[in-house]
Protein backbone atom coordinates (compact mmCIF):
# COMPACT_ATOMS: atom_id res chain seq x y z
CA UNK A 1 7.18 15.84 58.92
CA UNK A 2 8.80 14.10 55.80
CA UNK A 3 5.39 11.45 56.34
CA UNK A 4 3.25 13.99 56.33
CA UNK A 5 4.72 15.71 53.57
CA UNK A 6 4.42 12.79 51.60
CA UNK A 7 0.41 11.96 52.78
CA UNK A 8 -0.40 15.60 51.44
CA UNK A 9 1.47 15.16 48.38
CA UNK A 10 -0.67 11.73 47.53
CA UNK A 11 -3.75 13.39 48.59
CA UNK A 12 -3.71 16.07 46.36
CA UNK A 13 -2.83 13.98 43.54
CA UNK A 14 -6.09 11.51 44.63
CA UNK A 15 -8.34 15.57 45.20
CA UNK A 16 -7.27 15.63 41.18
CA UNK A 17 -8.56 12.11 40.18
CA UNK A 18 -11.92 12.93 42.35
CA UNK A 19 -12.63 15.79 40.10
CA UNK A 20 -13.06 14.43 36.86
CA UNK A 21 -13.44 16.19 33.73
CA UNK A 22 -16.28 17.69 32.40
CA UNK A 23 -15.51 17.18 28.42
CA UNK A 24 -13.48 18.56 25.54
CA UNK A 25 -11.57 21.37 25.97
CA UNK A 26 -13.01 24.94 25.22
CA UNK A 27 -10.71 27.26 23.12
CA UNK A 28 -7.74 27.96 25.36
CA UNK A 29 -7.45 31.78 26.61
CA UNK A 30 -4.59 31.50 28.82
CA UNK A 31 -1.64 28.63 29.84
CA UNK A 32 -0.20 28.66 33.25
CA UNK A 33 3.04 25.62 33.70
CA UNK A 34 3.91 26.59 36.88
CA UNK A 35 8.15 26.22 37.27
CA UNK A 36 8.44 27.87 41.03
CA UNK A 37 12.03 29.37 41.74
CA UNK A 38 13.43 27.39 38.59
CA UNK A 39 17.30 28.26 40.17
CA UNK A 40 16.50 27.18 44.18
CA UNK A 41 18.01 23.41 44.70
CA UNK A 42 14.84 23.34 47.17
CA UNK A 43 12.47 25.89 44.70
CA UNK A 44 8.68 24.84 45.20
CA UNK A 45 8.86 23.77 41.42
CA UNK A 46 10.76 21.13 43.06
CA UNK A 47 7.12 20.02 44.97
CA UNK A 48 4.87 19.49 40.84
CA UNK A 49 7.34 18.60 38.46
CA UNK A 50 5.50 17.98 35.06
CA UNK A 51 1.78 19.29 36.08
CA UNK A 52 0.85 21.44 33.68
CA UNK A 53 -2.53 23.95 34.01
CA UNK A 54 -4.10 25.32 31.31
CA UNK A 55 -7.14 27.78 32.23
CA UNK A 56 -9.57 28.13 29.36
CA UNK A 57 -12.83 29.86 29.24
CA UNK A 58 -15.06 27.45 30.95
CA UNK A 59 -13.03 24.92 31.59
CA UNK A 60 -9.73 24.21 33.06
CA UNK A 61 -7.51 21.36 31.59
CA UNK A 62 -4.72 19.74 34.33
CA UNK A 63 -2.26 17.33 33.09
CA UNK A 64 -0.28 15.38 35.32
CA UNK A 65 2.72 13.46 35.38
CA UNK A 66 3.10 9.83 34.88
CA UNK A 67 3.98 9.14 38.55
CA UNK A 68 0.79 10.52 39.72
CA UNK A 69 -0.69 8.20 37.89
CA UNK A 70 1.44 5.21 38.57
CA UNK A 71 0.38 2.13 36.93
CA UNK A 72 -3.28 2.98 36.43
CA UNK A 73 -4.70 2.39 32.93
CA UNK A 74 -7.30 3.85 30.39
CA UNK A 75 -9.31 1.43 31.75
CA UNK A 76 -9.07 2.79 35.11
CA UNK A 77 -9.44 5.97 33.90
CA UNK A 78 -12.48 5.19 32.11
CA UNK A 79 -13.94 3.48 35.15
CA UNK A 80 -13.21 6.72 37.65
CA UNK A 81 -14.95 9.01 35.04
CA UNK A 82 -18.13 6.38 35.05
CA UNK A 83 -17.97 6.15 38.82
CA UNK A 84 -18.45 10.18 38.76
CA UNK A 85 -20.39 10.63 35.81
CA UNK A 86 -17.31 12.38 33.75
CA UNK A 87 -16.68 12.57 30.50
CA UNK A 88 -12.99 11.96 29.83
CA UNK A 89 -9.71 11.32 31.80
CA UNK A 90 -7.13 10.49 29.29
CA UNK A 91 -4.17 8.68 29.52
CA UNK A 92 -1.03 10.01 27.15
CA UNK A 93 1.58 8.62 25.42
CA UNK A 94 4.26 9.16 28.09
CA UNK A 95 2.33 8.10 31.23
CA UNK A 96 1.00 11.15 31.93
CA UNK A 97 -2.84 11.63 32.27
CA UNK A 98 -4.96 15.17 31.23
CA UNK A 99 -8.32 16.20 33.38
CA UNK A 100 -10.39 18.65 31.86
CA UNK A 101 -13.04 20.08 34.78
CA UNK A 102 -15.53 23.08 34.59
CA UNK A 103 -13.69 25.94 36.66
CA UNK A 104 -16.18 25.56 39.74
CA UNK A 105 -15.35 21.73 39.59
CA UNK A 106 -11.29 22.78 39.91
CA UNK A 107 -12.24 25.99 43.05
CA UNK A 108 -14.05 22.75 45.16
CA UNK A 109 -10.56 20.77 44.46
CA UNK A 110 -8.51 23.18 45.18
CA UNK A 111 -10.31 24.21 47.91
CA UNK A 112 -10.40 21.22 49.35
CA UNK A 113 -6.19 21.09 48.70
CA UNK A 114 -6.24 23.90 51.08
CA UNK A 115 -8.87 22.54 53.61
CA UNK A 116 -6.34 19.15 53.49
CA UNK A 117 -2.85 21.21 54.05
CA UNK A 118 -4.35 23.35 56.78
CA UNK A 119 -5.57 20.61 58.75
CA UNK A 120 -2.20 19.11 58.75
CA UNK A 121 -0.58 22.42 60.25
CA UNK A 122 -3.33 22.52 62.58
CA UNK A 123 -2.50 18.79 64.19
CA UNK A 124 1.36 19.95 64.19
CA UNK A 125 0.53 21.94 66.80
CA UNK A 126 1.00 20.61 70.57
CA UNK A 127 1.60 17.07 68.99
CA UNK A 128 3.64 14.90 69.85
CA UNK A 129 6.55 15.12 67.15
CA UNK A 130 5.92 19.32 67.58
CA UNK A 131 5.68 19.57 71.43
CA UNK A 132 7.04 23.44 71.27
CA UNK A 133 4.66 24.63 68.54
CA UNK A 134 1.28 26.22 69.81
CA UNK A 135 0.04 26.96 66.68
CA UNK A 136 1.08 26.87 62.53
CA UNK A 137 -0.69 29.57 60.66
CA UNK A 138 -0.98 29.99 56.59
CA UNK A 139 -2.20 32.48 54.60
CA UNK A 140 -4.75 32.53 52.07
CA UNK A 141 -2.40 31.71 48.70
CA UNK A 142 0.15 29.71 50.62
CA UNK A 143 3.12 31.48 50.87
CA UNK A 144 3.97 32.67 54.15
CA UNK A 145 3.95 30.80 57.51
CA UNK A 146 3.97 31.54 61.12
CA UNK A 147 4.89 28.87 63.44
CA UNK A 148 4.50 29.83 67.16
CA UNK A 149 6.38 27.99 69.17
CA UNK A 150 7.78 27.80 73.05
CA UNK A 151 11.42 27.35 71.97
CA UNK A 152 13.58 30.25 72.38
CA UNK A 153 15.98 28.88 68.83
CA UNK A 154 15.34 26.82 66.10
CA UNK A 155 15.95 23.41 66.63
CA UNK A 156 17.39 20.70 63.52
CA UNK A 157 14.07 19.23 63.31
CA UNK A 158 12.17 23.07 62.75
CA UNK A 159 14.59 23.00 58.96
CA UNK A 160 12.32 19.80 57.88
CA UNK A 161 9.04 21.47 58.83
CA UNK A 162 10.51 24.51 56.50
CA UNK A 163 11.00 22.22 53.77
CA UNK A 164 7.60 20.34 54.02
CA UNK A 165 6.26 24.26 53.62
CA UNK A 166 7.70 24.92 50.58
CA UNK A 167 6.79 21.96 49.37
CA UNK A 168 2.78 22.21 50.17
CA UNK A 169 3.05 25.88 48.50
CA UNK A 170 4.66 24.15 45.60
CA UNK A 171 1.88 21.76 45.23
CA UNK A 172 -0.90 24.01 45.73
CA UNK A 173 0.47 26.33 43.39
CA UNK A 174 1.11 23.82 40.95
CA UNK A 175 -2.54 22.59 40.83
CA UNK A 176 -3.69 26.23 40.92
CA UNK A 177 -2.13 26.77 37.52
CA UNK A 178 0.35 29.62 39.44
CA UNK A 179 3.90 30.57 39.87
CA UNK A 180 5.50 31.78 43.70
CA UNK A 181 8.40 33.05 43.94
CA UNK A 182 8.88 32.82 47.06
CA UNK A 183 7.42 31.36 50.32
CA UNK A 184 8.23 32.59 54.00
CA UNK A 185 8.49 31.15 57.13
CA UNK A 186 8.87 32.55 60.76
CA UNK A 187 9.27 31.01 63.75
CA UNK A 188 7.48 32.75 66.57
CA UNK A 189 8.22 32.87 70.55
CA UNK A 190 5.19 32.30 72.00
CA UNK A 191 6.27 34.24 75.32
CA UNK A 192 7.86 37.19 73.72
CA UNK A 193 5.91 37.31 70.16
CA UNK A 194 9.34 38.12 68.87
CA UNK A 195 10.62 36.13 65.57
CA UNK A 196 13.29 33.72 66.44
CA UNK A 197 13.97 33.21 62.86
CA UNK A 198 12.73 33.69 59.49
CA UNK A 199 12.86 31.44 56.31
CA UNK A 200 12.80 32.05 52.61
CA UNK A 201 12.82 29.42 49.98
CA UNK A 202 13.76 31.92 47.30
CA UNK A 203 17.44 31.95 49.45
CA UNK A 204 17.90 28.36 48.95
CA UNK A 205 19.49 29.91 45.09
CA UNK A 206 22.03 31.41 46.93
């Protein structure tokens, strides 16, 4: 799980650098810096630290932090917005880079975000590291889960798939220029359709 939390994490960072910008910023109508639970030691906020959304009239402006970008330059930045026919991708002062996109440009990313987390829960299921769990269901804005499994109690392993959840709501938020304040999880007999637990990430705080 911690792999594939990581792979979805580095995807969605690469989903960002596919989109491009699509030139200078329009007059800003509304800011969104998504934080998460700001108090949980596990809070999704924990998932985007630094990306900042900004949602303007036509546009929608995404910076994010300097180990997205890793060692990339201007240079690179410039070549990824030729590549794709973009306008600007531009690297800051502290690392950090800023995307600007038209707002139908940022719905096929994050769309796409969502496409890429879903198939992951969908290969959980009957694998081989996830023998118990028949299916992993999500719905539509990410913040509550349903694992059905065969197991009768959670098991140590089932508290890092939790984790990896909050985290993928933390990213997708993030990118989505939202805030969650919480994100559930229940674990489901498959025999018995009774819950054999249930999992908030807004209890982590306490």
């Amino acid at each position: 799980m911690k792999k594939k939390v990581l792979s979805i994490i580095l995807s969605l960072s690469m989903l960002l650098a596919a989109c491009g910008s699509s030139g200078a910023p329009a007059p800003a109508t509304s800011t969104v810096e998504p934080t998460g639970t700001e108090s949980s030691a596990t809070d999704t906020s924990q998932a985007n630290p630094g990306i900042k959304v900004e949602k303007e009239l036509f546009d929608v402006e995404i910076t994010v932090p300097a180990d997205f970008v890793g060692d990339s330059t201007q240079e690179d930045l410039d070549k990824i917005c030729q590549e794709h026919g973009y306008k600007s991708i531009t690297l800051n002062d502290d690392g950090s880079a800023t995307y600007v996109m038209t707002k139908s440009q940022h719905k096929a990313a994050m769309d796409e975000m969502a496409a890429s987390i879903r198939s992951s829960l969908e290969e959980m299921a009957n694998s081989e590291d996830y023998p118990d769990y028949t299916s992993v269901t999500v719905n539509d804005d990410f913040t509550s889960y349903t694992v059905t499994t065969k197991a009768t109690e959670l098991g140590l392993g089932d508290s890092f798939v939790v984790f990896g959840f909050y985290l993928y709501s933390g990213m997708y938020a993030a990118f989505d220029g939202n805030e969650i304040d919480n994100v559930h999880v229940d674990f489901v007999n498959a025999d018995t359709g009774e819950i054999i637990h249930s999992a908030d990430s807004s209890d982590m705080a306490k």
